[in-house]
PDB file of N, CA and C in Angstrom:
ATOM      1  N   UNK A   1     -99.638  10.071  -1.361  1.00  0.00           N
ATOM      2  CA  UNK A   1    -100.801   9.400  -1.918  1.00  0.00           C
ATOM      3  C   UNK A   1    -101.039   9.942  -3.328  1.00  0.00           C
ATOM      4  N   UNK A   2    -101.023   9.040  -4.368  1.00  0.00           N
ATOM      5  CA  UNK A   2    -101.680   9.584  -5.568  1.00  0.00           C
ATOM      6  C   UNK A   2    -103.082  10.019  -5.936  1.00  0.00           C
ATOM      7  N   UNK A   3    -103.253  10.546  -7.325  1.00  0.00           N
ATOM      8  CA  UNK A   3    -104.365  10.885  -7.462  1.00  0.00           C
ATOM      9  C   UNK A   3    -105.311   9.796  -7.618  1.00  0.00           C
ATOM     10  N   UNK A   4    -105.258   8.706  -7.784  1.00  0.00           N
ATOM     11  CA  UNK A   4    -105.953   7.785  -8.079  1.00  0.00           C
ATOM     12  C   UNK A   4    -106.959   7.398  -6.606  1.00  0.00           C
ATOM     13  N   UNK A   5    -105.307   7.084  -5.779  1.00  0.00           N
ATOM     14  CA  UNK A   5    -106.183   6.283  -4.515  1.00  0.00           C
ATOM     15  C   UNK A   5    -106.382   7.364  -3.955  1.00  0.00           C
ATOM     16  N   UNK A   6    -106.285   9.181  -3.794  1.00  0.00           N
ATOM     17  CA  UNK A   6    -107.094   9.673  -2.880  1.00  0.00           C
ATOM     18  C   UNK A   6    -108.527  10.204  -3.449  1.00  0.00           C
ATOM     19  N   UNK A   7    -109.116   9.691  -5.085  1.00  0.00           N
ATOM     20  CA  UNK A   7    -109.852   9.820  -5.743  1.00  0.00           C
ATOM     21  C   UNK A   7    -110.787   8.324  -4.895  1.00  0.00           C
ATOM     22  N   UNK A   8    -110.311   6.976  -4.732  1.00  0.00           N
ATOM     23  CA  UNK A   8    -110.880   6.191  -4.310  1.00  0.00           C
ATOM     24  C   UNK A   8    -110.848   6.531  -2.559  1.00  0.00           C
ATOM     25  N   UNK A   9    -110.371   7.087  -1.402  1.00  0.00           N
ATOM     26  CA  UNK A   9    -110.586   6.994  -0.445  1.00  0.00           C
ATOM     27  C   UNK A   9    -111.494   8.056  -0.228  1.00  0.00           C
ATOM     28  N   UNK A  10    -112.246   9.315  -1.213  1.00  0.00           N
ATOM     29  CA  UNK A  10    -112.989   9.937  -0.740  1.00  0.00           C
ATOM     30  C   UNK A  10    -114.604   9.246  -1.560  1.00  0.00           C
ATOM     31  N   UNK A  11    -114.327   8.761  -2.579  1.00  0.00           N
ATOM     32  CA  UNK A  11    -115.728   7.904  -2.664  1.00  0.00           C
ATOM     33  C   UNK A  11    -116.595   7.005  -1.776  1.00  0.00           C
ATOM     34  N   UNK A  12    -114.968   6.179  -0.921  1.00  0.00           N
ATOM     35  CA  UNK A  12    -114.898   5.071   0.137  1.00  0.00           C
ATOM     36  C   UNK A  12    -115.820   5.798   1.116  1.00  0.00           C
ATOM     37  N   UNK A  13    -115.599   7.170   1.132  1.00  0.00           N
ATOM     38  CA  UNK A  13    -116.192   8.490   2.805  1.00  0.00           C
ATOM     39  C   UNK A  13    -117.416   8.686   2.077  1.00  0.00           C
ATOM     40  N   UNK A  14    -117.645   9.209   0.663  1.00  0.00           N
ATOM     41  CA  UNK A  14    -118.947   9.217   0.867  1.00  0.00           C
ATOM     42  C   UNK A  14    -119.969   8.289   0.551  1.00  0.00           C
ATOM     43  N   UNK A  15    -119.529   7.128   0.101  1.00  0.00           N
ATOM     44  CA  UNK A  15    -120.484   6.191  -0.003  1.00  0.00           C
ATOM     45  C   UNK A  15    -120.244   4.925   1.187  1.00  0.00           C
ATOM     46  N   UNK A  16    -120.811   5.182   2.414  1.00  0.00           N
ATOM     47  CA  UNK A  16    -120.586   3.891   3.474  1.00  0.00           C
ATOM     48  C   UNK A  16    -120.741   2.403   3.299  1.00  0.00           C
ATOM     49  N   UNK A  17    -121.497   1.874   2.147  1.00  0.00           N
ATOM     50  CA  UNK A  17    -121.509   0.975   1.672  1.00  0.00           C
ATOM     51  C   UNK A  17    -120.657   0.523   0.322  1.00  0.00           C
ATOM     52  N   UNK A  18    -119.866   1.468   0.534  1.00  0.00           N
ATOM     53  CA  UNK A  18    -118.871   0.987  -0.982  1.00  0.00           C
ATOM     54  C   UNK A  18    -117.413   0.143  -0.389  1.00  0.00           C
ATOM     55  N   UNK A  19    -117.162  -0.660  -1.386  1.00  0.00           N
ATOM     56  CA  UNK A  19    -115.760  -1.185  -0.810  1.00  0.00           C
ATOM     57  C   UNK A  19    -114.908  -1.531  -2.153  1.00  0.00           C
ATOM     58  N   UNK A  20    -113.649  -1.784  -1.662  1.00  0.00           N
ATOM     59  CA  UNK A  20    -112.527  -1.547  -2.540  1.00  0.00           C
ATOM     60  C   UNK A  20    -111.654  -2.657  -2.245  1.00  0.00           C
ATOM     61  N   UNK A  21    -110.955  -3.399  -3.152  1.00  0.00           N
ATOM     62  CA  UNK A  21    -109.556  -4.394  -3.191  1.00  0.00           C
ATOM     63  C   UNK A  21    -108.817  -3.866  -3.986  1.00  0.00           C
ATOM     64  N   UNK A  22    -107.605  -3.709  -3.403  1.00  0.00           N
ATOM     65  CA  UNK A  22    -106.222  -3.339  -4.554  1.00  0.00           C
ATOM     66  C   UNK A  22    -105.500  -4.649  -4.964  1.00  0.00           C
ATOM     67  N   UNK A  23    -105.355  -4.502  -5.932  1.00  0.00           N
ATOM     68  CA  UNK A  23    -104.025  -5.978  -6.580  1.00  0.00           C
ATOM     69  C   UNK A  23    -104.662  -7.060  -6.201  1.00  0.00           C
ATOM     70  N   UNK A  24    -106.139  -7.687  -6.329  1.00  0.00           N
ATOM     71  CA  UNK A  24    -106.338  -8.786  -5.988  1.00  0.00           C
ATOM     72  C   UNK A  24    -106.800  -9.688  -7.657  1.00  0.00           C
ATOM     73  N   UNK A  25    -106.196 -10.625  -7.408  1.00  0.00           N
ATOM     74  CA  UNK A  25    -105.901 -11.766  -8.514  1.00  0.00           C
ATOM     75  C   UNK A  25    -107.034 -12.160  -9.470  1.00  0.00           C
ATOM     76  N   UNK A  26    -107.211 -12.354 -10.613  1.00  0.00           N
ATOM     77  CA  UNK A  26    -108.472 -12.677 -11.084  1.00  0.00           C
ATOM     78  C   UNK A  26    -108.532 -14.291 -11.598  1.00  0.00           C
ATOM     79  N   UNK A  27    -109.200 -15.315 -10.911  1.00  0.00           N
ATOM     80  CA  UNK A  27    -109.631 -16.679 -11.448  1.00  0.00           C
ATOM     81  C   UNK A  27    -110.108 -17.113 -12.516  1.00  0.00           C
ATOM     82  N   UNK A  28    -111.292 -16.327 -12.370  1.00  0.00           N
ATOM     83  CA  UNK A  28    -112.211 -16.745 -13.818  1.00  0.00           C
ATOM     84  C   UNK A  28    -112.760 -15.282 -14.401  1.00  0.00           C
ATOM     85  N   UNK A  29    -113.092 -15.493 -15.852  1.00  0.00           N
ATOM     86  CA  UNK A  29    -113.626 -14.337 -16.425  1.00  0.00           C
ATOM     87  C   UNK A  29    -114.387 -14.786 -17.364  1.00  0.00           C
ATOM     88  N   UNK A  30    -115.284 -14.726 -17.184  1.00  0.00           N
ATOM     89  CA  UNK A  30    -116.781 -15.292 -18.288  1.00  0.00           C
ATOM     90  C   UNK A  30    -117.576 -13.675 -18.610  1.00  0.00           C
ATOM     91  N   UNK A  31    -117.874 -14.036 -19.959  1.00  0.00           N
ATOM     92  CA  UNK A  31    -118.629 -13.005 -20.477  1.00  0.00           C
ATOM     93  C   UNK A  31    -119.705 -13.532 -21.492  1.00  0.00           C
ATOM     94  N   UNK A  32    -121.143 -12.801 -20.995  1.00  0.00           N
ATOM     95  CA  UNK A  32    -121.700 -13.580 -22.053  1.00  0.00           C
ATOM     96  C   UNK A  32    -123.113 -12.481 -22.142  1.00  0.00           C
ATOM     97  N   UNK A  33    -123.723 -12.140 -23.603  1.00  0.00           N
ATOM     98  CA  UNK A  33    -124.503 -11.128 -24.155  1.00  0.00           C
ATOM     99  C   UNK A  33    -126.143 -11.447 -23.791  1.00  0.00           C
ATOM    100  N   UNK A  34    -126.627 -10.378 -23.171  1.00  0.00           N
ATOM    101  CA  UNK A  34    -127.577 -10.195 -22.170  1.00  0.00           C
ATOM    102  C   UNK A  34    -127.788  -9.203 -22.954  1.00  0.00           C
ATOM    103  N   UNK A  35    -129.044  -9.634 -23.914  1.00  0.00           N
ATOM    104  CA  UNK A  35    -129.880  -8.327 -25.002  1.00  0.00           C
ATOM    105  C   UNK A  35    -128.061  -7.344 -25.581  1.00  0.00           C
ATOM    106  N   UNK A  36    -128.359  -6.150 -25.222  1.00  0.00           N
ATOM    107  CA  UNK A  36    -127.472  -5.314 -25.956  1.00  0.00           C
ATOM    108  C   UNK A  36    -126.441  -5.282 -24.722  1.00  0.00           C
ATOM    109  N   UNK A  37    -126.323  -5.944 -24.343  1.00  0.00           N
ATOM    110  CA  UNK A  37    -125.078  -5.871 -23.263  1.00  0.00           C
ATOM    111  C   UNK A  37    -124.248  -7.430 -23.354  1.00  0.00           C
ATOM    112  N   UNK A  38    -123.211  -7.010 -22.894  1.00  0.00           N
ATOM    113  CA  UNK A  38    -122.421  -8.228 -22.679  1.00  0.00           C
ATOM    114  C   UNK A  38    -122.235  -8.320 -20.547  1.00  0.00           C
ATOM    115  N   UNK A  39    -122.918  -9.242 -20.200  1.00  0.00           N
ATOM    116  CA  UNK A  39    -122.815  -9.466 -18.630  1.00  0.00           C
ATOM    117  C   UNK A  39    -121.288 -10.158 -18.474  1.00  0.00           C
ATOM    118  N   UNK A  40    -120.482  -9.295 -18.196  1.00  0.00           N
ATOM    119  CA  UNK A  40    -118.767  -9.655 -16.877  1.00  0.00           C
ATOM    120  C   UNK A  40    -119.305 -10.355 -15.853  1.00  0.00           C
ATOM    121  N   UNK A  41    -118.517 -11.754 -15.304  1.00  0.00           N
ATOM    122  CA  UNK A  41    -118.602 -12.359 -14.211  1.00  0.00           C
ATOM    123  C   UNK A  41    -117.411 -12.708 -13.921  1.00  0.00           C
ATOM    124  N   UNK A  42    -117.102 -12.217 -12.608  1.00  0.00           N
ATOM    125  CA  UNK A  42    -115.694 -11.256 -12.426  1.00  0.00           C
ATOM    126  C   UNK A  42    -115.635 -13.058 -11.595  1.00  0.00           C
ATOM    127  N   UNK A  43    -114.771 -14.113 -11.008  1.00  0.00           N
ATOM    128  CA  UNK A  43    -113.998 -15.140  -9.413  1.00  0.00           C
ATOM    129  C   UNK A  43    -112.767 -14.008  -9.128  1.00  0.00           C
ATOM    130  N   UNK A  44    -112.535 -13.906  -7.943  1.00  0.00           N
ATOM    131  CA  UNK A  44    -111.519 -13.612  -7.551  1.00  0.00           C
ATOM    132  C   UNK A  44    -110.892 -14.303  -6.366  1.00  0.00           C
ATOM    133  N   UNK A  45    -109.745 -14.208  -6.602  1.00  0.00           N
ATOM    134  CA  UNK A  45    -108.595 -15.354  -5.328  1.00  0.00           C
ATOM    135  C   UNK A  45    -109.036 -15.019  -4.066  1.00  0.00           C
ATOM    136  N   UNK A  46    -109.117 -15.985  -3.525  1.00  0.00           N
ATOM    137  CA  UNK A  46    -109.786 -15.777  -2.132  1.00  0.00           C
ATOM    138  C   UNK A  46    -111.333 -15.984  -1.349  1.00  0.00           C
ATOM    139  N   UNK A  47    -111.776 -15.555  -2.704  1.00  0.00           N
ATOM    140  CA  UNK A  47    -113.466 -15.274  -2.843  1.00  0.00           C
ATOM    141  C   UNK A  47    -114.057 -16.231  -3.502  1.00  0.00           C
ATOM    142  N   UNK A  48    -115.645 -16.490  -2.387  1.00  0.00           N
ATOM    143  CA  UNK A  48    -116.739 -17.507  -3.168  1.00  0.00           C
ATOM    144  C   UNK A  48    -117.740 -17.019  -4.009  1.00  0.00           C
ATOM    145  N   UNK A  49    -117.512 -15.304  -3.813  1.00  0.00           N
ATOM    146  CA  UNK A  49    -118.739 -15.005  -4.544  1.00  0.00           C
ATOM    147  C   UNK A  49    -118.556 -14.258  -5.815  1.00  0.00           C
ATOM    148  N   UNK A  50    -119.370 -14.526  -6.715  1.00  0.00           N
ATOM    149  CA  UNK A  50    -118.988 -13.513  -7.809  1.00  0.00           C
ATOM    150  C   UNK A  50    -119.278 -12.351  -7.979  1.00  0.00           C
ATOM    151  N   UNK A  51    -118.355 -11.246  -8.678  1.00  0.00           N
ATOM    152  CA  UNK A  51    -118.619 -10.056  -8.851  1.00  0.00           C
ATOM    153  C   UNK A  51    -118.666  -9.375 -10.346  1.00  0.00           C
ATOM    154  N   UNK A  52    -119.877  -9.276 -10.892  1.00  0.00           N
ATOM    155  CA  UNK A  52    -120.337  -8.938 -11.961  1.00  0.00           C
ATOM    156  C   UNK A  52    -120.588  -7.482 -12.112  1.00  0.00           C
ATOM    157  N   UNK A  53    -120.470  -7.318 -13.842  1.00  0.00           N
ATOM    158  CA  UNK A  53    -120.548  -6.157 -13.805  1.00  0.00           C
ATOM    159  C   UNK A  53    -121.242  -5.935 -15.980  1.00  0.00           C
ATOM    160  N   UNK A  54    -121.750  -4.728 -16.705  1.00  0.00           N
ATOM    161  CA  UNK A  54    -122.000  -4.598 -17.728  1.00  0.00           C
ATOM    162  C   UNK A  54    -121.481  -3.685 -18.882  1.00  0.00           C
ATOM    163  N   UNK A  55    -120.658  -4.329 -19.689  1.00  0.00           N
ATOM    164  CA  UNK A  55    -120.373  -3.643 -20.718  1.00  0.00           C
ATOM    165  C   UNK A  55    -121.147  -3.691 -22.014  1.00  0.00           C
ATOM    166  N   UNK A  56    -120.700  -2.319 -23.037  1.00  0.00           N
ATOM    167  CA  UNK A  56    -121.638  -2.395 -24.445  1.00  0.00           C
ATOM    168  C   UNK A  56    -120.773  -3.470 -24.914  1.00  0.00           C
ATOM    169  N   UNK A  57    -119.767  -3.583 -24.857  1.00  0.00           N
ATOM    170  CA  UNK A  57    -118.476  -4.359 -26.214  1.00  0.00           C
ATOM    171  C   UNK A  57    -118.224  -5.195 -25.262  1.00  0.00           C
ATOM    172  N   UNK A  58    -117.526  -6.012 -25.776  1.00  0.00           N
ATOM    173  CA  UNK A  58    -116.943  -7.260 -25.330  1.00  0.00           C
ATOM    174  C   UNK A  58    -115.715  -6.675 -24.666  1.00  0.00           C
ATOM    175  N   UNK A  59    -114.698  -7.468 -23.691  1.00  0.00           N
ATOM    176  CA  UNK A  59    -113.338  -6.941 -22.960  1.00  0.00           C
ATOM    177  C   UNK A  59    -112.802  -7.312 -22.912  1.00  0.00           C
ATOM    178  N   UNK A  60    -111.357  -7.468 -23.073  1.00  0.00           N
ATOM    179  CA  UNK A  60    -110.365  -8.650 -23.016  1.00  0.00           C
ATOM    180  C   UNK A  60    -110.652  -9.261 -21.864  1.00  0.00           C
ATOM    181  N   UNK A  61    -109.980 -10.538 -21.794  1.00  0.00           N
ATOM    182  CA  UNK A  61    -110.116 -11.148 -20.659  1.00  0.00           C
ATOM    183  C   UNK A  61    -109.060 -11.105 -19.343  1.00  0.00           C
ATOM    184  N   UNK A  62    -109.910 -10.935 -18.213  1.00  0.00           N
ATOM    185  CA  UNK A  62    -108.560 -10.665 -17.396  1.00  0.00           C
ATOM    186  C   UNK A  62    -108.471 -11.848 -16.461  1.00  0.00           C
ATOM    187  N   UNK A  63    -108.522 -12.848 -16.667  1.00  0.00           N
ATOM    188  CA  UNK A  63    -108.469 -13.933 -16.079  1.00  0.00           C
ATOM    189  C   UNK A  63    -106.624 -14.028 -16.012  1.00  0.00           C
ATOM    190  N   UNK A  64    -106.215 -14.236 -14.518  1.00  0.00           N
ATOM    191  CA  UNK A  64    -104.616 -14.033 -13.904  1.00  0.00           C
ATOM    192  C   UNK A  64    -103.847 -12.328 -13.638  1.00  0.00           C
ATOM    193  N   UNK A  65    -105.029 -11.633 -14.555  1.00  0.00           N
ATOM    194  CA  UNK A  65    -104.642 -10.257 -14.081  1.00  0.00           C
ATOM    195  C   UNK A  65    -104.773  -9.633 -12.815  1.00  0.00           C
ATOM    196  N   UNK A  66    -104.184  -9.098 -12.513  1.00  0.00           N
ATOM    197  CA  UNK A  66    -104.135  -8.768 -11.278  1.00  0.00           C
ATOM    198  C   UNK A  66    -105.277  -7.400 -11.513  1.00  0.00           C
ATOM    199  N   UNK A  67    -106.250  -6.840 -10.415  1.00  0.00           N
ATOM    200  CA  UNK A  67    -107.073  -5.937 -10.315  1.00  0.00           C
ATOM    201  C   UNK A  67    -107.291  -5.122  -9.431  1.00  0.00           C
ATOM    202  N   UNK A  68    -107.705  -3.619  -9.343  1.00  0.00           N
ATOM    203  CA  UNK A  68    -108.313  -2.797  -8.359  1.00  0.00           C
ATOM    204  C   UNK A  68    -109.928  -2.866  -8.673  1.00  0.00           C
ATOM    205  N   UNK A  69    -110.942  -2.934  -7.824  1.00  0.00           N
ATOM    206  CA  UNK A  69    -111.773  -3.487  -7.942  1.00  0.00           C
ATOM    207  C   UNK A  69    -112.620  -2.352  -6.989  1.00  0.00           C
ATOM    208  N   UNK A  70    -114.090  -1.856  -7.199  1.00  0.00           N
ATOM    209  CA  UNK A  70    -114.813  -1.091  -6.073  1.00  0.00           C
ATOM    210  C   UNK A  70    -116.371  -1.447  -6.350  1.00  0.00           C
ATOM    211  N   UNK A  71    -116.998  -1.957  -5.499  1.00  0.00           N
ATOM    212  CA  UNK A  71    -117.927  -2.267  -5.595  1.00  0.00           C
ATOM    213  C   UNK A  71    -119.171  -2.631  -4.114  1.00  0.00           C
ATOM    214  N   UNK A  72    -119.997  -2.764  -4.805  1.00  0.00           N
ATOM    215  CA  UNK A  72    -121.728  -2.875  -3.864  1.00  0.00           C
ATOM    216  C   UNK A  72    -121.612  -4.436  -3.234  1.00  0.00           C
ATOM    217  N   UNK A  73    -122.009  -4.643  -2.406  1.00  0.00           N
ATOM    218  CA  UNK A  73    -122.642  -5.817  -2.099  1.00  0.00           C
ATOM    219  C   UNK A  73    -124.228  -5.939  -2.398  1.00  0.00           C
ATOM    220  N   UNK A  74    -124.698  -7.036  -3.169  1.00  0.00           N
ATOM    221  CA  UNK A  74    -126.214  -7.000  -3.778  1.00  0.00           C
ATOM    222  C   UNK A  74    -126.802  -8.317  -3.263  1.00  0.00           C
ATOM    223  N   UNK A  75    -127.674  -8.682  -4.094  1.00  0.00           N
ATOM    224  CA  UNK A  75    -128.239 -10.047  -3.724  1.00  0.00           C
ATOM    225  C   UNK A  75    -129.426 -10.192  -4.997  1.00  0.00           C
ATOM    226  N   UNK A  76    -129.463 -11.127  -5.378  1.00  0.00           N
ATOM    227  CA  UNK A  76    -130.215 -11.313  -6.520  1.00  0.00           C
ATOM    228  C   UNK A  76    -131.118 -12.974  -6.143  1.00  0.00           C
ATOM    229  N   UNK A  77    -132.937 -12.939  -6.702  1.00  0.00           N
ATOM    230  CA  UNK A  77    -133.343 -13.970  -6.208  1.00  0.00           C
ATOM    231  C   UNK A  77    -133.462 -14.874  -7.421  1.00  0.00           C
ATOM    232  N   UNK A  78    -133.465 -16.030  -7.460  1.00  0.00           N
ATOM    233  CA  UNK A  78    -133.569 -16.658  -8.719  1.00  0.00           C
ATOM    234  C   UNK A  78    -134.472 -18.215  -7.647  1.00  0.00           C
ATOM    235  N   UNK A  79    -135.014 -18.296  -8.689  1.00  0.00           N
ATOM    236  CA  UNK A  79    -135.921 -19.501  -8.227  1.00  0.00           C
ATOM    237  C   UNK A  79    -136.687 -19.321  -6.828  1.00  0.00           C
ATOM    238  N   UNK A  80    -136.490 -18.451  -6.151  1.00  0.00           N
ATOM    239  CA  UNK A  80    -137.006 -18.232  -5.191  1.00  0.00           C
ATOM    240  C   UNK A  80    -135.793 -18.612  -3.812  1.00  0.00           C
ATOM    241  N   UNK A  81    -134.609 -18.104  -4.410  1.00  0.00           N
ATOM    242  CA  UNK A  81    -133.683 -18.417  -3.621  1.00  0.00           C
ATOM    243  C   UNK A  81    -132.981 -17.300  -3.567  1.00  0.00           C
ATOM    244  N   UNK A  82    -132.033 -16.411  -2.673  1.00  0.00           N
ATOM    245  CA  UNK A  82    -130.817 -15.797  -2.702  1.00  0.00           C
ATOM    246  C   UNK A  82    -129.613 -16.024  -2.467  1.00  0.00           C
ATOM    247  N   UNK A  83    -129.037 -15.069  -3.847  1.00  0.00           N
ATOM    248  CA  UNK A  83    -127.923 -15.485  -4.054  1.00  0.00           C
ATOM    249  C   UNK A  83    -127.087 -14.225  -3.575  1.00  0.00           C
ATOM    250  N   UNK A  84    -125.712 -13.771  -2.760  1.00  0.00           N
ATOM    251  CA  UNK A  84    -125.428 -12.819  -3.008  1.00  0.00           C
ATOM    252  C   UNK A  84    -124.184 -12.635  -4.021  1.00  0.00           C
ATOM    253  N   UNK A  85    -124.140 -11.475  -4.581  1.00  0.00           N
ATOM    254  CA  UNK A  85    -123.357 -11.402  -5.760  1.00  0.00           C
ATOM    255  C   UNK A  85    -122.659  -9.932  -5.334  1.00  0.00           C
ATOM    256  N   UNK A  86    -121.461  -9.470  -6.177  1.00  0.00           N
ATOM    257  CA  UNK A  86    -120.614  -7.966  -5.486  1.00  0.00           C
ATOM    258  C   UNK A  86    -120.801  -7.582  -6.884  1.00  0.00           C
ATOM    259  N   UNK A  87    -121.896  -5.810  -7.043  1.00  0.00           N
ATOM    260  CA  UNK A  87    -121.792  -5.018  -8.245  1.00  0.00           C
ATOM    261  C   UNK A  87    -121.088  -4.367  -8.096  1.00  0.00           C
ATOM    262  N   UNK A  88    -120.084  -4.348  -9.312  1.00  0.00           N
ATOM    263  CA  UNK A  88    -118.419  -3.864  -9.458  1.00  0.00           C
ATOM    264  C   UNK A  88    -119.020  -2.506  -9.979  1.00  0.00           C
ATOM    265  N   UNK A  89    -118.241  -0.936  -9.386  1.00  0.00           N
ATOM    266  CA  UNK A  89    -119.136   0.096 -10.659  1.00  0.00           C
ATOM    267  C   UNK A  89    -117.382   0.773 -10.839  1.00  0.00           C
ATOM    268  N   UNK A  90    -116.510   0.077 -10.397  1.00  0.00           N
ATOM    269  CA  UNK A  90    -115.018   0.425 -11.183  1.00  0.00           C
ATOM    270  C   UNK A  90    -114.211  -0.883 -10.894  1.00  0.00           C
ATOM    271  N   UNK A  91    -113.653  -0.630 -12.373  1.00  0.00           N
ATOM    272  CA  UNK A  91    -112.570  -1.543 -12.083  1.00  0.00           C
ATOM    273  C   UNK A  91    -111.447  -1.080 -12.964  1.00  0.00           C
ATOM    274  N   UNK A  92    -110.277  -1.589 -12.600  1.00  0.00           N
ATOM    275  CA  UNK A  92    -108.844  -1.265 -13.782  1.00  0.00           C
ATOM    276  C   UNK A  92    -108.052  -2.191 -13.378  1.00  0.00           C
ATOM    277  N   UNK A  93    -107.057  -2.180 -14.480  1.00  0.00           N
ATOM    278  CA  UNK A  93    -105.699  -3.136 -14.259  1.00  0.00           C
ATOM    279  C   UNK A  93    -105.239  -2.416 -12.945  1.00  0.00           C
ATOM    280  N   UNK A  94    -104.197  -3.301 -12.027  1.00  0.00           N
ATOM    281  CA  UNK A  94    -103.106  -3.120 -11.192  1.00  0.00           C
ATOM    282  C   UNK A  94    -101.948  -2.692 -11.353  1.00  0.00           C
TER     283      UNK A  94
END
């Protein structure tokens, strides 16, 4: 096991609500500036829901890149509705 993934399987132990995809495909990649941030809105293959996340700078786009991905399950209300959405707090190329 490398340092990477036994760096991700002990985060996986201490956070019970955290979860992880290796090498999964990226659909869409929209980015768009939210005050001093730029808001990531991650589609991924397979998946209906989106997984967003916040950078200062803008990021290349990884739309067909393949990704390791770790993140929250959230839920956000808008109009008086919920939506659920996955907060990414790592991500990197594959």
């Amino acid at each position: 096991m490398n340092k990477q993934a036994k760096h991700v399987k002990q985060m996986l132990e201490r956070h019970q609500s955290l979860n992880h995809l290796d090498g999964i495909s990226v659909t869409s990649h929209v980015q768009r500036q939210d005050g001093d941030w730029f808001l990531n809105t991650l589609m991924l293959q397979g998946y209906t829901v989106a997984f967003k996340y916040r950078r200062k700078k803008m990021y290349q786009s990884l739309k067909g890149q393949k990704v390791n991905i770790t993140y929250y399950r959230a839920t956000d209300m808008v109009a008086g509705l919920e939506f659920e959405y996955m907060k990414v707090t790592r991500l990197k190329r594959y």
